[in-house]
C-alpha atoms as a PDB file:
ATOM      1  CA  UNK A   1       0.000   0.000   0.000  1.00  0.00           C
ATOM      2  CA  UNK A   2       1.146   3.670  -0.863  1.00  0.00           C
ATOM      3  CA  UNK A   3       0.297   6.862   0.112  1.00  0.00           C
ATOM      4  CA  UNK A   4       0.459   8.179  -3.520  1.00  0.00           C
ATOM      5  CA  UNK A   5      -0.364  12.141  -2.710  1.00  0.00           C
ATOM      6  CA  UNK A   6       1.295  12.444   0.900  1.00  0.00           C
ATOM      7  CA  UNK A   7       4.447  13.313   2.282  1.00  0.00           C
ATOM      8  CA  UNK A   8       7.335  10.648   1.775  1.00  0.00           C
ATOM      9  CA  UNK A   9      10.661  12.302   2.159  1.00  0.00           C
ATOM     10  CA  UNK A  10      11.771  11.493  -1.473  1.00  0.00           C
ATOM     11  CA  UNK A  11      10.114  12.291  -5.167  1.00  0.00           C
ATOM     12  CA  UNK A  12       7.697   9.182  -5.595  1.00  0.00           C
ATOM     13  CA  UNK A  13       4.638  10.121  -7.581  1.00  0.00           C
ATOM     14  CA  UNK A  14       4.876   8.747 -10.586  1.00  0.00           C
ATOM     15  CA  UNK A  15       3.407   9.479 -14.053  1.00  0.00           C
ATOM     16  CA  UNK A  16       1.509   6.272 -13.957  1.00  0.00           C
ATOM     17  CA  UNK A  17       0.153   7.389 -10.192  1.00  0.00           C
ATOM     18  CA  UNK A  18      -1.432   9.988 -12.180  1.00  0.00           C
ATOM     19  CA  UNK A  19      -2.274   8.252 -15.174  1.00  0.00           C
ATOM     20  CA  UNK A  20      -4.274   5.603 -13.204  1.00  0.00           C
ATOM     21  CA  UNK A  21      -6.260   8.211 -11.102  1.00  0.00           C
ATOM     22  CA  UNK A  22      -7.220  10.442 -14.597  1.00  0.00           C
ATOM     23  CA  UNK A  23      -7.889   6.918 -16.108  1.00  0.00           C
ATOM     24  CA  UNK A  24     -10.645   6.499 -13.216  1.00  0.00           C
ATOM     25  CA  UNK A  25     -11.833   9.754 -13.019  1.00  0.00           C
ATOM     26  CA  UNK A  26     -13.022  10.139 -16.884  1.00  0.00           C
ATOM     27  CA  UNK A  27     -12.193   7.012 -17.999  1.00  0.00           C
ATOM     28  CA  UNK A  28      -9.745   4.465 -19.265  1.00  0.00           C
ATOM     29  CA  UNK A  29     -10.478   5.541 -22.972  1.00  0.00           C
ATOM     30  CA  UNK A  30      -9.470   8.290 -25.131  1.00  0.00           C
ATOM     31  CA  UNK A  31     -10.769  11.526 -25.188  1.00  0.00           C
ATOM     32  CA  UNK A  32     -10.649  15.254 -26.163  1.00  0.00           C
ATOM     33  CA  UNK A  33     -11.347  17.906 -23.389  1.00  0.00           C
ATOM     34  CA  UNK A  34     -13.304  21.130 -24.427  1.00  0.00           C
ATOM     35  CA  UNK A  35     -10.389  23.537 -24.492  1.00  0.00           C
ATOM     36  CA  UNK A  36      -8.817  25.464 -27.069  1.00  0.00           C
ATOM     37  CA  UNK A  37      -9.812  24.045 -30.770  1.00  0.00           C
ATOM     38  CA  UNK A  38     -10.903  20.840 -29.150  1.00  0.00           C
ATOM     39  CA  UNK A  39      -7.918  19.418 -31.791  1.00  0.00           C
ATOM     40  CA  UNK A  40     -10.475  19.436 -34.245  1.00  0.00           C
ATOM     41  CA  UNK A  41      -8.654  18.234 -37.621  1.00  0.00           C
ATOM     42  CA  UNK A  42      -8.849  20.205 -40.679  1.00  0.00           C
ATOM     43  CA  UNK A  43      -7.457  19.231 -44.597  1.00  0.00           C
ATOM     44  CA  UNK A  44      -4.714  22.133 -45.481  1.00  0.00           C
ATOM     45  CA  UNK A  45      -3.695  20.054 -48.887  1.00  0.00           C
ATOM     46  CA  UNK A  46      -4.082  16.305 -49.942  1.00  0.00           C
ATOM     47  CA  UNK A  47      -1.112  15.428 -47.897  1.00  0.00           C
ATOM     48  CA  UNK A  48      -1.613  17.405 -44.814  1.00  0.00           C
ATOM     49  CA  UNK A  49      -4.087  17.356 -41.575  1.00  0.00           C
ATOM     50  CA  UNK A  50      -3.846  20.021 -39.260  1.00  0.00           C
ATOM     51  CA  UNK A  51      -4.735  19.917 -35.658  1.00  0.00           C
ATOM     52  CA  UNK A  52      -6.491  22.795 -33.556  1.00  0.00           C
ATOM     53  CA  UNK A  53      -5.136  23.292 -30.312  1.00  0.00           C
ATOM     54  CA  UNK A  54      -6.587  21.709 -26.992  1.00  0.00           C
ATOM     55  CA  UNK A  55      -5.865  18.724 -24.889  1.00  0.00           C
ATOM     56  CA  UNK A  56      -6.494  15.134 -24.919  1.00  0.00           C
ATOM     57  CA  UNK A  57      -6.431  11.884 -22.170  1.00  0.00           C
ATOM     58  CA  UNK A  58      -5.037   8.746 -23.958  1.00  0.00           C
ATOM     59  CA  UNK A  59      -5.494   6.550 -21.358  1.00  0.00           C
ATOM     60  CA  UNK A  60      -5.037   8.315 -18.148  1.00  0.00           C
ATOM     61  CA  UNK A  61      -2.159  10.531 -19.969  1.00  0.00           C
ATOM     62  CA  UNK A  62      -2.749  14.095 -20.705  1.00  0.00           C
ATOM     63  CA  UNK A  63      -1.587  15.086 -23.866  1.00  0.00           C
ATOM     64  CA  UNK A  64      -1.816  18.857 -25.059  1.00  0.00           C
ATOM     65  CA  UNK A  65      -1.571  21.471 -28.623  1.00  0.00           C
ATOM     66  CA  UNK A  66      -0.600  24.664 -27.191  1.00  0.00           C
ATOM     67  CA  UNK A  67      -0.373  25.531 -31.275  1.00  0.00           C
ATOM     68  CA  UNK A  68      -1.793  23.690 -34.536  1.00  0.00           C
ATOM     69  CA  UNK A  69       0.417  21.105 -35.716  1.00  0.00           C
ATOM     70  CA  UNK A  70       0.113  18.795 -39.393  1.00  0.00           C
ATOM     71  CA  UNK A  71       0.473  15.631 -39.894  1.00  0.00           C
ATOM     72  CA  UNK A  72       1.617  14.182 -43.431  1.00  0.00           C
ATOM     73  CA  UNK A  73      -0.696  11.256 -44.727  1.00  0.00           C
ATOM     74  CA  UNK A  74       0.362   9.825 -48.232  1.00  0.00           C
ATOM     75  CA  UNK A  75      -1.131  10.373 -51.524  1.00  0.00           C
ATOM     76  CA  UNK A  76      -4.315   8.535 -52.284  1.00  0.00           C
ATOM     77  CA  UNK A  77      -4.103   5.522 -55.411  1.00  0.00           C
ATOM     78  CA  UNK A  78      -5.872   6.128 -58.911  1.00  0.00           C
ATOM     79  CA  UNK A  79      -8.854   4.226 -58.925  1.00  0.00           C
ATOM     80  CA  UNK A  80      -8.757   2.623 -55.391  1.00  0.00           C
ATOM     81  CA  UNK A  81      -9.728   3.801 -51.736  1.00  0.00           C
ATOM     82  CA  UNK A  82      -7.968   3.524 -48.740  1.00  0.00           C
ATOM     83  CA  UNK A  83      -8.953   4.864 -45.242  1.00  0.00           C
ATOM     84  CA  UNK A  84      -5.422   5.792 -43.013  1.00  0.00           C
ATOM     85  CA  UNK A  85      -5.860   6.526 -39.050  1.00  0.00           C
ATOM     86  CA  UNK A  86      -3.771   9.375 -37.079  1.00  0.00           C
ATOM     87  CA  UNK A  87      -2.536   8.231 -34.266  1.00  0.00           C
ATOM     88  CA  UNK A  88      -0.840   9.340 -31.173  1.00  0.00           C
ATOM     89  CA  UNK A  89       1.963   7.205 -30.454  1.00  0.00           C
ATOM     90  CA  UNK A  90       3.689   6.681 -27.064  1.00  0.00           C
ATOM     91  CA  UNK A  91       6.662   5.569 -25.972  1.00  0.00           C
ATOM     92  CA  UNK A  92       9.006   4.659 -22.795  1.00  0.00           C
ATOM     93  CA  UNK A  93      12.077   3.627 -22.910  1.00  0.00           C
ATOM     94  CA  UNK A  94      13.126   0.473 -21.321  1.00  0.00           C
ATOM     95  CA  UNK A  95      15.807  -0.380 -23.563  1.00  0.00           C
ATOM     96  CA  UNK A  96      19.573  -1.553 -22.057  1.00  0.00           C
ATOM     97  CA  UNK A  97      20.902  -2.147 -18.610  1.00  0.00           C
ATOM     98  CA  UNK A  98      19.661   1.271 -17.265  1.00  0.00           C
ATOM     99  CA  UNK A  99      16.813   2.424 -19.256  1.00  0.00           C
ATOM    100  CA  UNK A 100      15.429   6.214 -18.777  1.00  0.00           C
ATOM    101  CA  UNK A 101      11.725   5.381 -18.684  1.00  0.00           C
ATOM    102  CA  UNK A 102      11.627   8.596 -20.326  1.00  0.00           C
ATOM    103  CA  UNK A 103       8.224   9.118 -21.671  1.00  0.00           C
ATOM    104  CA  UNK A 104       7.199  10.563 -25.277  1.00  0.00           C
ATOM    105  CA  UNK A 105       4.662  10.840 -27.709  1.00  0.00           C
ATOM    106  CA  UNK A 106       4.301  11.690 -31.356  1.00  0.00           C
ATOM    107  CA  UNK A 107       1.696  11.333 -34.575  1.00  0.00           C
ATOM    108  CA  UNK A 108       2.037   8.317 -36.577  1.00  0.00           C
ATOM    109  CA  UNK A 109      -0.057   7.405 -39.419  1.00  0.00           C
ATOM    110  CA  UNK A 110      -1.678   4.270 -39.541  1.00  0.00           C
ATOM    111  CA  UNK A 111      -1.651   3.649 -43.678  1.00  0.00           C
ATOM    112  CA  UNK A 112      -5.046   1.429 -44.784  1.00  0.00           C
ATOM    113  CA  UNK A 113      -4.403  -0.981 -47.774  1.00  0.00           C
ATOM    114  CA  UNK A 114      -5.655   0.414 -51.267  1.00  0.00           C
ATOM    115  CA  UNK A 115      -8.803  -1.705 -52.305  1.00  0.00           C
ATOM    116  CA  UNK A 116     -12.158  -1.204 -54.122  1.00  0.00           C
ATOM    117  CA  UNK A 117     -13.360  -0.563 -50.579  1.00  0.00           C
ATOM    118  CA  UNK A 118     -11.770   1.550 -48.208  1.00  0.00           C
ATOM    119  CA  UNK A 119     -10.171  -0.678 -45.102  1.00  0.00           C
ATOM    120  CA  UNK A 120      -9.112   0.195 -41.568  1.00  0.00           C
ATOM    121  CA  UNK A 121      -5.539  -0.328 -40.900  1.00  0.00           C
ATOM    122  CA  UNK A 122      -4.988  -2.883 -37.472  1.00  0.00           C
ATOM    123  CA  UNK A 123      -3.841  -1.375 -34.681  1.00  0.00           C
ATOM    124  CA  UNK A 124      -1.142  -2.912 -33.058  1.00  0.00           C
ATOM    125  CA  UNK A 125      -2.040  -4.477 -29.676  1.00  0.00           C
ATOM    126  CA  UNK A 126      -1.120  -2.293 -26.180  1.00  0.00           C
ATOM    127  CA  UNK A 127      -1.926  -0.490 -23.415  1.00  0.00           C
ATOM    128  CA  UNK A 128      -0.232   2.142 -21.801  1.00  0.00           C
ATOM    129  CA  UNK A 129      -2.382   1.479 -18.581  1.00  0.00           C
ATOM    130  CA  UNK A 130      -1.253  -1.765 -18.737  1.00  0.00           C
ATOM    131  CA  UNK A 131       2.134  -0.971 -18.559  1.00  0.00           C
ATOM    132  CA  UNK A 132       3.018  -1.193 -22.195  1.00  0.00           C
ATOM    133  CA  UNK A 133       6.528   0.412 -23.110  1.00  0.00           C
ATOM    134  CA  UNK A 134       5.046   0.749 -27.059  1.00  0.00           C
ATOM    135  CA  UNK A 135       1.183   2.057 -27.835  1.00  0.00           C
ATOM    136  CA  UNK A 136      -0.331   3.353 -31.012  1.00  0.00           C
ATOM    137  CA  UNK A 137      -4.048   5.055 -30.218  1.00  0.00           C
ATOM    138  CA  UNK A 138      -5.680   5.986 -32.959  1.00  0.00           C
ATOM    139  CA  UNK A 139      -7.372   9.872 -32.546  1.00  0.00           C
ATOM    140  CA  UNK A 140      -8.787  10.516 -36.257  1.00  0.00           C
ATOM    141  CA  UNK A 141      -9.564   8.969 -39.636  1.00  0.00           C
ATOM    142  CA  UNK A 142      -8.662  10.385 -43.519  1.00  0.00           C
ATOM    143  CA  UNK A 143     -10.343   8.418 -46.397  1.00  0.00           C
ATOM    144  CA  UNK A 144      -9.210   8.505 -49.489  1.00  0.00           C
ATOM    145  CA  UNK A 145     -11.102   8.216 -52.751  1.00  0.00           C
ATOM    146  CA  UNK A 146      -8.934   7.631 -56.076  1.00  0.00           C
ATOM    147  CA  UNK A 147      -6.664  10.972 -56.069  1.00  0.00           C
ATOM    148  CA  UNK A 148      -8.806  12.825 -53.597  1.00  0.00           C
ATOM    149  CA  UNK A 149      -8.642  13.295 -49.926  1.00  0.00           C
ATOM    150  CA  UNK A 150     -11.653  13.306 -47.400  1.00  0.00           C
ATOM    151  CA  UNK A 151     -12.170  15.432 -44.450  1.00  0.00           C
ATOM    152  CA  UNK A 152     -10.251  13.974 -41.638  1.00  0.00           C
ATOM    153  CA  UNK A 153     -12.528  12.609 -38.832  1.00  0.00           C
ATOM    154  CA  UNK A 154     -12.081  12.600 -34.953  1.00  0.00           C
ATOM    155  CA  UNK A 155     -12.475   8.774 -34.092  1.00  0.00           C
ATOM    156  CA  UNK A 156     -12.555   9.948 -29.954  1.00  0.00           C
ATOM    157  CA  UNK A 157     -15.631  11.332 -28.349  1.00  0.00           C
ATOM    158  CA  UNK A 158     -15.215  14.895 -26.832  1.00  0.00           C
ATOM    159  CA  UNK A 159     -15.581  14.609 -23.067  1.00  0.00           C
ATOM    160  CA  UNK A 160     -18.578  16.758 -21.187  1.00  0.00           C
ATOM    161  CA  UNK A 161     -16.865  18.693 -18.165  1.00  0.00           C
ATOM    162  CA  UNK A 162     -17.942  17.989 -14.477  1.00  0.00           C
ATOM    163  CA  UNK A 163     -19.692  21.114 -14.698  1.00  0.00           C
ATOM    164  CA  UNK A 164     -22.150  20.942 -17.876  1.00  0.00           C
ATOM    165  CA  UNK A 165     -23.276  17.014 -16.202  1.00  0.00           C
ATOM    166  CA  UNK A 166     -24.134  18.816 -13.046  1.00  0.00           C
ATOM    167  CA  UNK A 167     -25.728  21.209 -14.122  1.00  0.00           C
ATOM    168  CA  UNK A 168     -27.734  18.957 -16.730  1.00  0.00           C
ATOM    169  CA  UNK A 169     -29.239  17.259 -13.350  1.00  0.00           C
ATOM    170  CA  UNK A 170     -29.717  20.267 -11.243  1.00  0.00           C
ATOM    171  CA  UNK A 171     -32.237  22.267 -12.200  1.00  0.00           C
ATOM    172  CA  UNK A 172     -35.985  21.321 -10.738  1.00  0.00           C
ATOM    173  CA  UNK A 173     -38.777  22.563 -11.065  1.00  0.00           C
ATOM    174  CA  UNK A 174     -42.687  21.872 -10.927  1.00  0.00           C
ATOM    175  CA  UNK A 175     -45.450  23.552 -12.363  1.00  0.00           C
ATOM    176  CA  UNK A 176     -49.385  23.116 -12.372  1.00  0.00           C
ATOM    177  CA  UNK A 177     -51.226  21.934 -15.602  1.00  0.00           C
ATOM    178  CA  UNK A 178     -55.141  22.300 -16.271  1.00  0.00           C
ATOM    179  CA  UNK A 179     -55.480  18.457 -14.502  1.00  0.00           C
ATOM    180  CA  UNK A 180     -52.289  17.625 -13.935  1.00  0.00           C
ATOM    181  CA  UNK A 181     -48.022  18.847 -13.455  1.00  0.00           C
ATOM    182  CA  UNK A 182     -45.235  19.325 -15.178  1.00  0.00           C
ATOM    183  CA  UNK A 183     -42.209  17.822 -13.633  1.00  0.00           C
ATOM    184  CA  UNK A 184     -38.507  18.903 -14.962  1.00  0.00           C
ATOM    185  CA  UNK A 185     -35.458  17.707 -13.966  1.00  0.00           C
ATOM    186  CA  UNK A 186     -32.885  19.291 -16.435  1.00  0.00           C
ATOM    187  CA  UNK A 187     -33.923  18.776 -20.029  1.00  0.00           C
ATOM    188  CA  UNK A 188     -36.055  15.440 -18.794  1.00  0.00           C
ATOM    189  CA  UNK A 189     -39.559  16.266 -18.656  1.00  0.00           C
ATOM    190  CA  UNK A 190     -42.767  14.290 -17.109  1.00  0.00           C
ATOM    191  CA  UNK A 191     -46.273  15.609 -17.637  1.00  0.00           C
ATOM    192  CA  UNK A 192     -48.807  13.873 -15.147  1.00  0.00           C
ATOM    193  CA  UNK A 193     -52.566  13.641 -16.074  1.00  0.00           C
ATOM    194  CA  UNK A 194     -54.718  13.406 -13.191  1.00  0.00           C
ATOM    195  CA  UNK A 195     -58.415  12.727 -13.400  1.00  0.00           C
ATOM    196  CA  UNK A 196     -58.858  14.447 -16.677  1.00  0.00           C
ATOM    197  CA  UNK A 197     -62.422  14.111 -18.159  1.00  0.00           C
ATOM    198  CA  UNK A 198     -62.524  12.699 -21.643  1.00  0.00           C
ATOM    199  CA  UNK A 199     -65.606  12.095 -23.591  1.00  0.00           C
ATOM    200  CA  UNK A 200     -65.542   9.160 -25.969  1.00  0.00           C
ATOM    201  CA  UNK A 201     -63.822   9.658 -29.782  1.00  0.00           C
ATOM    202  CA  UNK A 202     -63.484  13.191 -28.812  1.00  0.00           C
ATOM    203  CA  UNK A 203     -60.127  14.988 -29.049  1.00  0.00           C
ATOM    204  CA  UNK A 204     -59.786  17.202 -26.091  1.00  0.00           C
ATOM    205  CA  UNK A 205     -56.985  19.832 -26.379  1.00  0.00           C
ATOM    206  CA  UNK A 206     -56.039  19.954 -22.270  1.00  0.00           C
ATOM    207  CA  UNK A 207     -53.913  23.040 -22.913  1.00  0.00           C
ATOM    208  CA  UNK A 208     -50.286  24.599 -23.781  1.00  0.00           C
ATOM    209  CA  UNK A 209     -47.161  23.803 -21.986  1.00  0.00           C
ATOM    210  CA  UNK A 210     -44.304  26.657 -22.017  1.00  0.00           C
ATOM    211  CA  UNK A 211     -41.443  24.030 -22.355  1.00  0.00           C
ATOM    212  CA  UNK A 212     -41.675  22.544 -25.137  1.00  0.00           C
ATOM    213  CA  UNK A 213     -40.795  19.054 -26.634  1.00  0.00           C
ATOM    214  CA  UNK A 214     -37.709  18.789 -28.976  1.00  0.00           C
ATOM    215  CA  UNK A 215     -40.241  16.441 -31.389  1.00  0.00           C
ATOM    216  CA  UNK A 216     -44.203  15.198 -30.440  1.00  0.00           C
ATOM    217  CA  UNK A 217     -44.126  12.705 -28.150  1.00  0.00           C
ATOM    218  CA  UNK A 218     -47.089  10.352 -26.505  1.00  0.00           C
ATOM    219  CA  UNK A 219     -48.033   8.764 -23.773  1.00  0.00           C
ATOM    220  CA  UNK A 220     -50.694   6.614 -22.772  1.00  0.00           C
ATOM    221  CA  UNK A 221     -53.822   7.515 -19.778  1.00  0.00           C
ATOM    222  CA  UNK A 222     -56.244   5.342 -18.625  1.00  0.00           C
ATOM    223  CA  UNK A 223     -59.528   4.823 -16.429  1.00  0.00           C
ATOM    224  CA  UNK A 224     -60.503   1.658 -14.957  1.00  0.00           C
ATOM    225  CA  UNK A 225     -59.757  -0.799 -18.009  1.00  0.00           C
ATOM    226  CA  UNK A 226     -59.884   1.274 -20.397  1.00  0.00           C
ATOM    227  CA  UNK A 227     -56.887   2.997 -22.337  1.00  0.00           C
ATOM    228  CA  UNK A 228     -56.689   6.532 -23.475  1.00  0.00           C
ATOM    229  CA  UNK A 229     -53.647   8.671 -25.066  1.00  0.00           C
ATOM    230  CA  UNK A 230     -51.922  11.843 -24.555  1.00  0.00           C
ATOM    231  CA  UNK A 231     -49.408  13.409 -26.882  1.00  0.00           C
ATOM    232  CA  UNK A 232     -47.711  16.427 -26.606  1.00  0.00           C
ATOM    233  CA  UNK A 233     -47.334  18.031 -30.112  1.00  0.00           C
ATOM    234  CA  UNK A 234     -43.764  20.542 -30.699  1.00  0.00           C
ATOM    235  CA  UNK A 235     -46.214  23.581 -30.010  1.00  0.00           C
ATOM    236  CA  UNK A 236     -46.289  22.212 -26.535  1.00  0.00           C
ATOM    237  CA  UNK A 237     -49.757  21.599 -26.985  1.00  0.00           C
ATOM    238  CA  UNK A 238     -51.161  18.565 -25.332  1.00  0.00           C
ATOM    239  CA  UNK A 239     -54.478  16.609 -26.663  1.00  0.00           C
ATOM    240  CA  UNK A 240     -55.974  13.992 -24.963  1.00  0.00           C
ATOM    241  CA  UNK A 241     -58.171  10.948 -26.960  1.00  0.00           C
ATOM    242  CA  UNK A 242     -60.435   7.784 -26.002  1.00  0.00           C
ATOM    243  CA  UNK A 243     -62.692   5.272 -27.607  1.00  0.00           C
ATOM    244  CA  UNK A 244     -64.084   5.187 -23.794  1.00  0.00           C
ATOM    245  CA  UNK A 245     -65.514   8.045 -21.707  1.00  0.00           C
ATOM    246  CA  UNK A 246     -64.115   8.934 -17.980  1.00  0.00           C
ATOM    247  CA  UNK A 247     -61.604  10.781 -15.869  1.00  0.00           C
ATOM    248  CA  UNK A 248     -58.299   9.552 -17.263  1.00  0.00           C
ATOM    249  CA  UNK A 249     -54.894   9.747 -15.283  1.00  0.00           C
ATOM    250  CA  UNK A 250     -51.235   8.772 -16.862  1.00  0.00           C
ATOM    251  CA  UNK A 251     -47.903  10.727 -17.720  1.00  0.00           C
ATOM    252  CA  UNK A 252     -45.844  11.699 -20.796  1.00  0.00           C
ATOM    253  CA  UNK A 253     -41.827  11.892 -20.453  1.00  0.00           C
ATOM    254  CA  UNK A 254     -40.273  13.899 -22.822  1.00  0.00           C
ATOM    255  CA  UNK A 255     -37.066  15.940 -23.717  1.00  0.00           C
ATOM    256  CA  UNK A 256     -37.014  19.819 -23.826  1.00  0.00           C
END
């Protein structure tokens, strides 16, 4: 057992100390933080992809662009297609008696094999969580069409920050509808139908919600044994239908 962040004496916090904690804090994947360009790639010529700035975790490390940099991908094949991945590669030496363990990284390109379909290249096998001394992680795609060069792609998702997921989950609120409430937590919505009086076949419009849905959405009400619906329409109007008369209760979830 180790202390990792206390007092020892004597430098012993390690890169991988770190790497494992970031690993379990966002996860043990890749991803792109929302700072700076957010690395978004960009095609400056058939033989060139240029990174925004930002940052990155590749599997607990943190990896940042304080300025764009390009990465050289070969020229595409007349008449075939090929899709290449740009990857960050990492590195540690372990070699001889008394290795460094001097940590690096650096782009590579991945080149796909020129077909009448476009094909992945394999990624070699490693982890740098793991302990692996040699890791390739693919972070975006380029296809290639005869001569002509696609718009790179980022192949890593871009991470939501602590703050924009707690937010997303605090905001409540409640509000009274003609037989019923409106429950919102965040963007998730609930409408609740209590006892609202329906007369058979007849389309009753119940009445207009402020927050709307993103698309119309339904839900189903019901008295006794007998079903009913309720839909809210993107108006934020809200109708409610039987084939059977009664005071009908039930709920619609929805996102606003």
């Amino acid at each position: 057992m180790e202390l990792v962040t206390g007092k020892a004496g004597t430098p012993h916090v390690s890169s991988a100390d770190d790497g494992r904690r970031i690993a379990g804090e966002v996860g043990t994947g890749s991803y792109v933080l929302q700072t700076g360009g957010r690395l978004a790639p960009s095609l400056v010529d058939a033989n060139t992809v240029r990174f925004a700035t930002g940052d990155m975790i590749v599997q607990g490390r943190h990896i940042g662009l304080t300025a764009p940099e390009d990465v050289k991908v070969a020229s595409g094949t007349q008449g075939k297609k090929r899709t290449d991945y740009v990857c960050v590669h990492y590195k540690r030496d372990v070699s001889g008696a008394n290795p460094t363990l001097v940590e690096t990284v650096e782009w590579t390109v991945l080149q796909g094999t020129p077909g009448t379909e476009a094909t992945a290249p394999s990624v070699p096998a490693g982890s740098i969580l793991d302990g692996d001394a040699d890791v390739t992680v693919p972070i975006a795609s380029v296809s290639f069409d005869g001569l002509a060069t696609g718009e790179p792609k980022l192949l890593v998702p871009v991470l939501t920050p602590l703050a924009t997921l707690g937010d997303s989950v605090s905001q409540t609120a409640s509000q009274p509808f003609p037989g019923g409430y409106l429950y919102r937590i965040g963007s998730l919505c609930v409408l609740q139908i209590q006892n609202m009086t329906i007369q058979a076949g007849v389309v009753r419009t119940a009445g207009k919600l402020t927050t709307k849905p993103t698309r119309e959405v339904v839900g189903a009400i019901s008295y006794g044994s007998s079903a009913g619906y309720v839909s809210v329409h993107a108006d934020g109007t809200v109708y409610c239908t039987s084939k059977a008369s009664g005071d009908f209760s039930g709920q619609v979830c929805f996102v606003a």
